[in-house]
N, C-alpha and C. Protein backbone atom coordinates (compact mmCIF):
# COMPACT_ATOMS: atom_id res chain seq x y z
N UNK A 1 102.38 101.28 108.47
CA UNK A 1 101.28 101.00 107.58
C UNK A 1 100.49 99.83 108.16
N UNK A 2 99.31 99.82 108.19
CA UNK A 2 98.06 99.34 108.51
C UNK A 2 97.73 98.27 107.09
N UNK A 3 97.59 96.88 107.36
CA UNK A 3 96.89 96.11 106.04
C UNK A 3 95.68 95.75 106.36
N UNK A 4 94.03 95.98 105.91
CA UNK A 4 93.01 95.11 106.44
C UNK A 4 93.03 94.19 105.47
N UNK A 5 92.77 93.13 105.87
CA UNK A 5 93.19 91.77 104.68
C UNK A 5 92.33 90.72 105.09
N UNK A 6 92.42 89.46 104.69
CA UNK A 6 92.32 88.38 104.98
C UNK A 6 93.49 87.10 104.63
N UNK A 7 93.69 85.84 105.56
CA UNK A 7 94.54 84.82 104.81
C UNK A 7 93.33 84.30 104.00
N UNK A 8 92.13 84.38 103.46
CA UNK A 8 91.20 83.68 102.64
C UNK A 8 91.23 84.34 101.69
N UNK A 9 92.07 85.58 101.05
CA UNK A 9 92.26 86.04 100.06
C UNK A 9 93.49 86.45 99.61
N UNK A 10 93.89 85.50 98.16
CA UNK A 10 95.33 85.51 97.40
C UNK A 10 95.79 86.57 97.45
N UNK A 11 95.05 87.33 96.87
CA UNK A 11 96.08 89.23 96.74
C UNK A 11 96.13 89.29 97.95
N UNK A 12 95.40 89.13 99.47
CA UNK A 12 96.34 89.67 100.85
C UNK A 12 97.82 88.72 100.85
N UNK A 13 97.05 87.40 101.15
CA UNK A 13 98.36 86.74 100.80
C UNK A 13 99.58 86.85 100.48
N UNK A 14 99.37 87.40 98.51
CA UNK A 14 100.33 88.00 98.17
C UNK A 14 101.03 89.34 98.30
N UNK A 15 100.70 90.24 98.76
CA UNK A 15 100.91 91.19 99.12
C UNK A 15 101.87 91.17 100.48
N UNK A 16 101.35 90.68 101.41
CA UNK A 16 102.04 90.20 102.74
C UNK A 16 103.48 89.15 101.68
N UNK A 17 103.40 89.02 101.34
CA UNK A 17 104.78 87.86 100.66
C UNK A 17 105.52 88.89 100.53
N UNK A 18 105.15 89.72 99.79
CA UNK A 18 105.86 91.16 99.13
C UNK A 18 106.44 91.70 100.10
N UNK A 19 105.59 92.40 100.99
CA UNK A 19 106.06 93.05 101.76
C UNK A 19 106.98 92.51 102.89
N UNK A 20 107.24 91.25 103.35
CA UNK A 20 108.34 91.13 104.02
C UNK A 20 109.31 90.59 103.00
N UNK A 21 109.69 89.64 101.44
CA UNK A 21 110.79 90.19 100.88
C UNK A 21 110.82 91.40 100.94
N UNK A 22 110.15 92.83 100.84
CA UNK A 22 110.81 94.07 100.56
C UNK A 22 111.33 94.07 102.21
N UNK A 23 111.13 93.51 103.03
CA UNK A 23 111.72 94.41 104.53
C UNK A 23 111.02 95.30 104.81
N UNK A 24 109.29 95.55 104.60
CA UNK A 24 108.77 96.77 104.65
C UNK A 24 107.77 96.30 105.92
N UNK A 25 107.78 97.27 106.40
CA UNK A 25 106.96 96.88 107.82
C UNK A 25 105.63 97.43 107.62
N UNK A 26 105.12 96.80 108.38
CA UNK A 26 103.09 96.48 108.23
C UNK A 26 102.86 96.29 109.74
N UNK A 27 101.50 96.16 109.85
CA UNK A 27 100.40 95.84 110.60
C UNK A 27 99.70 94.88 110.05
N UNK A 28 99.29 93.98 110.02
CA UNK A 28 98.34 92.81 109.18
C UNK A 28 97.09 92.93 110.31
N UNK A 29 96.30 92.80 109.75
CA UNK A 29 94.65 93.00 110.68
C UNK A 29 94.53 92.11 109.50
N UNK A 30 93.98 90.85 109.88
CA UNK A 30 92.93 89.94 109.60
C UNK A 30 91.78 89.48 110.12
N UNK A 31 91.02 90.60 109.18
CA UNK A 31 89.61 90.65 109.56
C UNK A 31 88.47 89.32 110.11
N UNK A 32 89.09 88.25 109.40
CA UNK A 32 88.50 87.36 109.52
C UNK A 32 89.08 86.12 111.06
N UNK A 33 89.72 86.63 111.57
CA UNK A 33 90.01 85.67 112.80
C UNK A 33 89.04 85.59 113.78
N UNK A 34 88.29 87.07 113.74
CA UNK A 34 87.26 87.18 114.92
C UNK A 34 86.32 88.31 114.72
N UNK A 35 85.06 88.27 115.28
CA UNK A 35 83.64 89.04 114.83
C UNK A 35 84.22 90.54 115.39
N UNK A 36 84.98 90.98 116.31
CA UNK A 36 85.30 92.26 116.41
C UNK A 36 86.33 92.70 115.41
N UNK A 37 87.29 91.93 115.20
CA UNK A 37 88.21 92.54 113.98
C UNK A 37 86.95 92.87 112.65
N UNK A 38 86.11 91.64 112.66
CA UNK A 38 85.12 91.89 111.31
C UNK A 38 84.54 92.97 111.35
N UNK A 39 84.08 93.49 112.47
CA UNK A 39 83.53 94.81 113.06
C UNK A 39 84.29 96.21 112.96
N UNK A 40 85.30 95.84 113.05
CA UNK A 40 86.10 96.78 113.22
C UNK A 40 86.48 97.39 111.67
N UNK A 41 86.57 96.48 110.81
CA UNK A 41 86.87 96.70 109.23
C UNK A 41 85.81 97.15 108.37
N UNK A 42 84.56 96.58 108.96
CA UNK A 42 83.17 97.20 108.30
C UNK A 42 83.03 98.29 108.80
N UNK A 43 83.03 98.70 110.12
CA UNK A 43 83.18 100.13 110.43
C UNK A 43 83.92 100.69 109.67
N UNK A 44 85.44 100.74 109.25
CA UNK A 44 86.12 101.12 108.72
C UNK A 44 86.16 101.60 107.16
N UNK A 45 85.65 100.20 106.62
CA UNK A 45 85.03 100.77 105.25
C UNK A 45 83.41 101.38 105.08
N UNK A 46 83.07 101.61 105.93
CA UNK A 46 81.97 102.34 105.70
C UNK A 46 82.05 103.61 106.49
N UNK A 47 82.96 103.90 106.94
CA UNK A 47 82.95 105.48 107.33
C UNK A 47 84.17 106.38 106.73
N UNK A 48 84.61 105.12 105.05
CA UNK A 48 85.51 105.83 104.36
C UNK A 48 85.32 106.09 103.12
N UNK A 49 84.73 107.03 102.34
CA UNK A 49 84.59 107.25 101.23
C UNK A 49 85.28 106.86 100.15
N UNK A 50 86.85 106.14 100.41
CA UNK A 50 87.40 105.78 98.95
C UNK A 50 86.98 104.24 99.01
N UNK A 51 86.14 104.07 99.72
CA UNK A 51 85.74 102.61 99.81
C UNK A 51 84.40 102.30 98.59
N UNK A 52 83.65 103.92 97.93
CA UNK A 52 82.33 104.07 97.76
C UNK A 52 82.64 103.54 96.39
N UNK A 53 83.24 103.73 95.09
CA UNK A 53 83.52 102.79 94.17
C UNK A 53 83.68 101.45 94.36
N UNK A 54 84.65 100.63 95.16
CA UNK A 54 84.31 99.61 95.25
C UNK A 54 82.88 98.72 96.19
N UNK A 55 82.14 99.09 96.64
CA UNK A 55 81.64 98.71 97.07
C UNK A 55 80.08 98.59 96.32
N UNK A 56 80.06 99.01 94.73
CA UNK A 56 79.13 98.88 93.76
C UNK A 56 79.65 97.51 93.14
N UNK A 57 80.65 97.44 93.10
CA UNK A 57 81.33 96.52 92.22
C UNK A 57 81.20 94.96 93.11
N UNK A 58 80.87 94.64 94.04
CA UNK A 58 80.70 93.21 94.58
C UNK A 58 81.88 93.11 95.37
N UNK A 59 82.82 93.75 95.30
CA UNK A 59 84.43 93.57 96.30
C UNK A 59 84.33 93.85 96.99
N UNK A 60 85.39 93.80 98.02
CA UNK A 60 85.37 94.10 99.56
C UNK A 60 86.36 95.37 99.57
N UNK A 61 87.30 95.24 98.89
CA UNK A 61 88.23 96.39 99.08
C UNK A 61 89.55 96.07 99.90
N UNK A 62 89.81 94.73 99.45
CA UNK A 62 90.54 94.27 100.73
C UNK A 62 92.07 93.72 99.15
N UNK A 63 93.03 93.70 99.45
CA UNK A 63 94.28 94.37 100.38
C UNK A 63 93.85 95.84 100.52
N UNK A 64 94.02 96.35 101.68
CA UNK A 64 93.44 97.69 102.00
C UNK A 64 94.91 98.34 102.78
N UNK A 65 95.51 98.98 102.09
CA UNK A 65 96.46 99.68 102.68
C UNK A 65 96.69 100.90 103.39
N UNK A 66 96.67 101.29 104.73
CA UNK A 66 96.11 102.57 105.66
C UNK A 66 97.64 102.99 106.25
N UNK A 67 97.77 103.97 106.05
CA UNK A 67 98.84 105.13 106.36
C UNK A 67 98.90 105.83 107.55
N UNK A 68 99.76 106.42 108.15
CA UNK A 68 99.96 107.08 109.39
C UNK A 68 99.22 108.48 109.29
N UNK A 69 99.44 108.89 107.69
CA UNK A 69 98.64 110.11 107.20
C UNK A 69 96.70 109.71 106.98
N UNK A 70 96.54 108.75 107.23
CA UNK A 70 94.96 108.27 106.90
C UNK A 70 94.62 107.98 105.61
N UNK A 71 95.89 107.82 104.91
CA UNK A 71 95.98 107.48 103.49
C UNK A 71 95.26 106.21 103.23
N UNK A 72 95.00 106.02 102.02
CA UNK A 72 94.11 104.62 102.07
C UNK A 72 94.80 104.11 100.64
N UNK A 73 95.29 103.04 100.45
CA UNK A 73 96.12 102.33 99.16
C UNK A 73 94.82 101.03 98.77
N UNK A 74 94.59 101.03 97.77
CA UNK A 74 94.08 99.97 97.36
C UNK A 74 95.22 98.50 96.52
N UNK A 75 96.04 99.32 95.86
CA UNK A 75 97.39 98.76 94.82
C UNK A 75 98.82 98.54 95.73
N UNK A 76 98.51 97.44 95.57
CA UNK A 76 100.29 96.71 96.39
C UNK A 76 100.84 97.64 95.64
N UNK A 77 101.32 97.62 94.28
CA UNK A 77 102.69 99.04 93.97
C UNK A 77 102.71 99.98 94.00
N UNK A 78 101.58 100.89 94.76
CA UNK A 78 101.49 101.82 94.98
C UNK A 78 101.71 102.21 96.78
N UNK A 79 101.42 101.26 97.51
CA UNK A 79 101.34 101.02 98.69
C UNK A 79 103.20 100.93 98.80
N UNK A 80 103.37 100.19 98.32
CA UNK A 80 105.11 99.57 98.54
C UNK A 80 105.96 100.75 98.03
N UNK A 81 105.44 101.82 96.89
CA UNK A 81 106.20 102.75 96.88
C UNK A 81 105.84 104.09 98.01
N UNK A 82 104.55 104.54 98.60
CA UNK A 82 105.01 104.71 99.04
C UNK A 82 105.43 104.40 100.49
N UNK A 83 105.88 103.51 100.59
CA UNK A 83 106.01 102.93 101.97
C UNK A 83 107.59 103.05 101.85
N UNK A 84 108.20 102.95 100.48
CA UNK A 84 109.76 103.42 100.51
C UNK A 84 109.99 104.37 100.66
N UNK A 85 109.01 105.67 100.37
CA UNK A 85 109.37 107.01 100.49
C UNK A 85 109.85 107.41 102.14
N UNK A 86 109.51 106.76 103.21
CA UNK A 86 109.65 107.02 104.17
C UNK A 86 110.76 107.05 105.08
């Protein structure tokens, strides 16, 4: 599993807390370390349609949880379950 996140935002933060108490393995992409990761995530949410609700709403869409299947998680408990299914 793939996280696009930031450390400038609590829910990535917290989420990353979560996920190594659970022992669950990730990818952390923090978008914000450098202008190509930033690039790389705006590409990302804009050539993904479950991004199109949030992106009326003023949010970024970020804890962003991405799957081996191209799944896209917005919800840490939904992300963490299924990340146990595996």
């Amino acid at each position: 599993m793939k996280i696009y996140g930031t450390h400038l935002c609590s829910e990535c933060d917290k989420a990353e807390i979560k996920l190594k108490e659970l022992g669950i393995e990730y990818e952390y992409i923090n978008f914000t370390d450098s202008i190509s990761l930033l690039k790389e995530f705006t590409k990302f949410r804009d050539d993904h349609n479950e991004f199109d609700h949030i992106k009326g709403t003023g949010k970024i869409g970020i804890p962003c949880f991405v799957f081996e299947n191209d799944e896209i998680i917005f919800d840490l408990e939904k992300a963490i379950e299924k990340a146990k299914k595996k």
